[in-house]
Protein backbone atom coordinates (compact mmCIF):
# COMPACT_ATOMS: atom_id res chain seq x y z
CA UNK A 1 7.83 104.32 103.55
CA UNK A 2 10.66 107.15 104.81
CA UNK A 3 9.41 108.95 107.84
CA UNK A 4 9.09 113.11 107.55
CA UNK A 5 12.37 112.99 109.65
CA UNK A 6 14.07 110.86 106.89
CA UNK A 7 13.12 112.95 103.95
CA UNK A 8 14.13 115.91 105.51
CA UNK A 9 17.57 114.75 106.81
CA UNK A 10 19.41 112.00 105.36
CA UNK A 11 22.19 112.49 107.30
CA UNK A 12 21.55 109.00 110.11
CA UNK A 13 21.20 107.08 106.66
CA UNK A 14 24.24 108.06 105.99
CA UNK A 15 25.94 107.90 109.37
CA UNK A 16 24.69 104.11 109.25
CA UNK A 17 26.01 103.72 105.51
CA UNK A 18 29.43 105.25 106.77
CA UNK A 19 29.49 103.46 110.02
CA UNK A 20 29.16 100.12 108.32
CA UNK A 21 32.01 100.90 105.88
CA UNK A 22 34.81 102.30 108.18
CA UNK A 23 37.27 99.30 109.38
CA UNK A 24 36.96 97.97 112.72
CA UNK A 25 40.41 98.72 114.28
CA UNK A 26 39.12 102.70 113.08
CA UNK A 27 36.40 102.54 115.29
CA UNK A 28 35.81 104.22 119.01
CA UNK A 29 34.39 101.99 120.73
CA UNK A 30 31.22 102.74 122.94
CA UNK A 31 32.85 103.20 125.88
CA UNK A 32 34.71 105.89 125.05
CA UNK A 33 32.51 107.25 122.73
CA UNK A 34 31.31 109.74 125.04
CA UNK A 35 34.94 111.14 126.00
CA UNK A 36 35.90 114.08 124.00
CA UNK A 37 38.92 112.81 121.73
CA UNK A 38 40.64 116.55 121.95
CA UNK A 39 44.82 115.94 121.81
CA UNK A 40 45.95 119.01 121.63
CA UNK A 41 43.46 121.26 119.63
CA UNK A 42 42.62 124.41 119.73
CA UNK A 43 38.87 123.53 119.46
CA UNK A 44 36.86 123.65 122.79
CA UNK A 45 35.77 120.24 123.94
CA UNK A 46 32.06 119.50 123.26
CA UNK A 47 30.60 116.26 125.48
CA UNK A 48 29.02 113.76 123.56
CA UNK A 49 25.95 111.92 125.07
CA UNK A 50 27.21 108.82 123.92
CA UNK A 51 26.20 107.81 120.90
CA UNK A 52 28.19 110.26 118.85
CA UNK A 53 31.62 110.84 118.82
CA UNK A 54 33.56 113.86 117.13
CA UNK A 55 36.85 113.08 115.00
CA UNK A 56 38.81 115.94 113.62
CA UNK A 57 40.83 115.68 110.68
CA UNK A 58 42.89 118.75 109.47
CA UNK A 59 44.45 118.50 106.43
CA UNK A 60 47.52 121.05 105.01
CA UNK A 61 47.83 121.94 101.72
CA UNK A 62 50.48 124.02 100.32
CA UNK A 63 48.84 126.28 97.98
CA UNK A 64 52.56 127.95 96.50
CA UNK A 65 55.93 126.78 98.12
CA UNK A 66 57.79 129.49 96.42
CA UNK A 67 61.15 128.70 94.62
CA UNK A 68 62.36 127.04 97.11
CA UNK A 69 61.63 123.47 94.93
CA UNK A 70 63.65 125.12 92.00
CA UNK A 71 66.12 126.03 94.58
CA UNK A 72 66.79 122.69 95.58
CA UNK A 73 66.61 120.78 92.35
CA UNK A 74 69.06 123.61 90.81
CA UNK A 75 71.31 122.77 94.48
CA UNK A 76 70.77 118.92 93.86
CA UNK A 77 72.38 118.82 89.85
CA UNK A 78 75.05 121.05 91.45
CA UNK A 79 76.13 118.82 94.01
CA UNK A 80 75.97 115.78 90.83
CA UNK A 81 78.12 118.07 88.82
CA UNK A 82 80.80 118.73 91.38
CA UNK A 83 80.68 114.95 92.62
CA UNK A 84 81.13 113.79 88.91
CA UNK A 85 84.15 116.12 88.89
CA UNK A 86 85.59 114.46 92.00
CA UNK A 87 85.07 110.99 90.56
CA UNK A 88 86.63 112.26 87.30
CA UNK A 89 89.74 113.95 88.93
CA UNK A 90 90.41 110.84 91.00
CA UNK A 91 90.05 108.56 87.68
CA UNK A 92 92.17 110.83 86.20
CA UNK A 93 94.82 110.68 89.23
CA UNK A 94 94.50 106.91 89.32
CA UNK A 95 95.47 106.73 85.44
CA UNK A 96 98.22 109.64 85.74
CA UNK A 97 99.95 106.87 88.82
CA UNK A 98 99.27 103.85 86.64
CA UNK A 99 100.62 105.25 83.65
CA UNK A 100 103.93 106.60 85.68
CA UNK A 101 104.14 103.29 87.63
CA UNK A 102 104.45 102.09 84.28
CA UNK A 103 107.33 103.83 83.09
CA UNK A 104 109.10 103.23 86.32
CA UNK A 105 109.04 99.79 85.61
CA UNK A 106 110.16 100.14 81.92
CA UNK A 107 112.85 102.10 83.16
CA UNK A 108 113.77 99.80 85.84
CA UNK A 109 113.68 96.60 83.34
CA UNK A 110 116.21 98.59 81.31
CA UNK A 111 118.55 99.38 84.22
CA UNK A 112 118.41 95.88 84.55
CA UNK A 113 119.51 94.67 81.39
CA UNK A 114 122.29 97.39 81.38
CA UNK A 115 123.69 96.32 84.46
CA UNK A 116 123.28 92.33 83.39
CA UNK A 117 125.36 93.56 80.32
CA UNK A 118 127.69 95.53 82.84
CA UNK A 119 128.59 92.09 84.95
CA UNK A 120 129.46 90.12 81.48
CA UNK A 121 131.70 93.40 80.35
CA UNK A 122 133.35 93.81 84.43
CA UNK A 123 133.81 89.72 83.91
CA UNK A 124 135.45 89.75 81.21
CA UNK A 125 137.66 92.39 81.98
CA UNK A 126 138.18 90.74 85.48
CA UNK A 127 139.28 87.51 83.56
CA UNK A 128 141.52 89.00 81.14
CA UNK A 129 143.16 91.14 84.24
CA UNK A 130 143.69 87.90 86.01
CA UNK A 131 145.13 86.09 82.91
CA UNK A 132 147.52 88.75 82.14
CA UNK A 133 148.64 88.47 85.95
CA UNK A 134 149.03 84.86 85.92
CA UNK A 135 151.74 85.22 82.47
CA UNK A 136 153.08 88.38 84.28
CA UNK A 137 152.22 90.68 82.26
CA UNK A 138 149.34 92.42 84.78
CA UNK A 139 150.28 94.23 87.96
CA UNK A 140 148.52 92.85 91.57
CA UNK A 141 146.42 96.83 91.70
CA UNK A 142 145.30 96.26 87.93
CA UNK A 143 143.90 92.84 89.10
CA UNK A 144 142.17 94.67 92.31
CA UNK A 145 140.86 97.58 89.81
CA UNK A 146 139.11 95.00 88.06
CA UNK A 147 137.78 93.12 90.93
CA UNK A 148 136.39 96.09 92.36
CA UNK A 149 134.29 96.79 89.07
CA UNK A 150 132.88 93.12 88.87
CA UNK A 151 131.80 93.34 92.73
CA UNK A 152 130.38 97.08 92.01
CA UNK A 153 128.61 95.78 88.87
CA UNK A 154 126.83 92.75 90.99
CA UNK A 155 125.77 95.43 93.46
CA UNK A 156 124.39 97.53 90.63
CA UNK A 157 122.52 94.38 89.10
CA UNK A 158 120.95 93.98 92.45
CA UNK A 159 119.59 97.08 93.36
CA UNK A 160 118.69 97.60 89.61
CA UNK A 161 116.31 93.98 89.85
CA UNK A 162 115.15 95.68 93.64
CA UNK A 163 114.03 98.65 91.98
CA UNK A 164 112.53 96.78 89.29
CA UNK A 165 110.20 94.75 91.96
CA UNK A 166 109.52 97.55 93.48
CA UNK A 167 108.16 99.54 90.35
CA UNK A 168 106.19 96.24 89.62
CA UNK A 169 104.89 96.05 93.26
CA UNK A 170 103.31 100.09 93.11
CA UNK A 171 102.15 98.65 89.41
CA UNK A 172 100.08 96.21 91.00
CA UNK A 173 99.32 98.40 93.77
CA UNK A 174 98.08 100.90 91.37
CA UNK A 175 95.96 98.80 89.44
CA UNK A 176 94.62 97.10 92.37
CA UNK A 177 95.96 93.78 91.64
CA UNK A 178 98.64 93.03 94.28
CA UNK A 179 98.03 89.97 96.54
CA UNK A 180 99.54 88.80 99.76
CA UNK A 181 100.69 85.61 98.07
CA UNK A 182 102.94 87.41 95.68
CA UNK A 183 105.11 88.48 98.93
CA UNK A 184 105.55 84.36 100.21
């Protein structure tokens, strides 16, 4: 049978229903119960006799926030856009060296094939200069001319297959591919 206390005010029922409920390590436990738990409030500190303690909760709700969440969704796909641009503009560069590290190289291989053609023409002329000077018919400076050209044409060859590693090295540089066991 409730009490006239009980019917009137529910409220120890359910300060027993919630005190049962909360977890233990939420607790205060009784012997600081009667200290005022105040850190920093602007509420005066009421004593408690012991067997009640006072918890304040404040909770904030922003109500409006304005534009500023617009603002910085709008500043957010701005800075996407004009990263994607960077990314694209360096893709772009990376393809642009590729594709003229390319055509270095083709140019290269064909400098060397010129000048591989160039050492069999400055040979043969060499040996026919040195045949004709052995029957003489050829002058000693004729002979000399046409040493000169071979030797110049083996330098050319040289520096043409130089250039042609080269190109082929910033090829593989380019494309991300060069190793350090291509330079043993």
């Amino acid at each position: 049978m409730a009490t006239q206390h009980e019917s009137v005010c529910p409220l120890p029922v359910a300060r027993i229903n919630w005190a049962a409920s909360v977890p233990r390590h939420l607790k205060v436990p009784r012997r600081e119960a009667g200290k005022c738990l105040n850190s920093g409030s602007s509420r005066p500190e009421f004593p408690s006799p012991g067997h009640e303690c006072y918890v304040e909760v404040q909770v904030s709700i922003q109500i409006f926030e304005g534009f500023g969440r617009n603002h910085k969704i709008r500043e957010a796909k701005a800075r996407l856009e004009q990263e994607e641009g960077v990314l694209d503009d360096g893709f772009q560069h990376v393809q642009l060296e590729v594709w003229n590290s390319y055509q270095v190289v083709r140019t290269a291989g064909g400098r060397v094939r010129d000048s591989s053609r160039l050492i069999e023409i400055a040979r043969q002329s060499f040996d026919a200069a040195r045949h004709r000077y052995n029957h003489g018919v050829g002058s000693m400076v004729e002979l000399l001319n046409a040493k000169t050209e071979l030797a110049n044409s083996q330098t050319q060859h040289i520096q043409a297959v130089a250039d042609w590693q080269a190109a082929w090295l910033r090829v593989s540089g380019s494309l991300g591919t060069l190793t350090l066991s291509e330079f043993d």
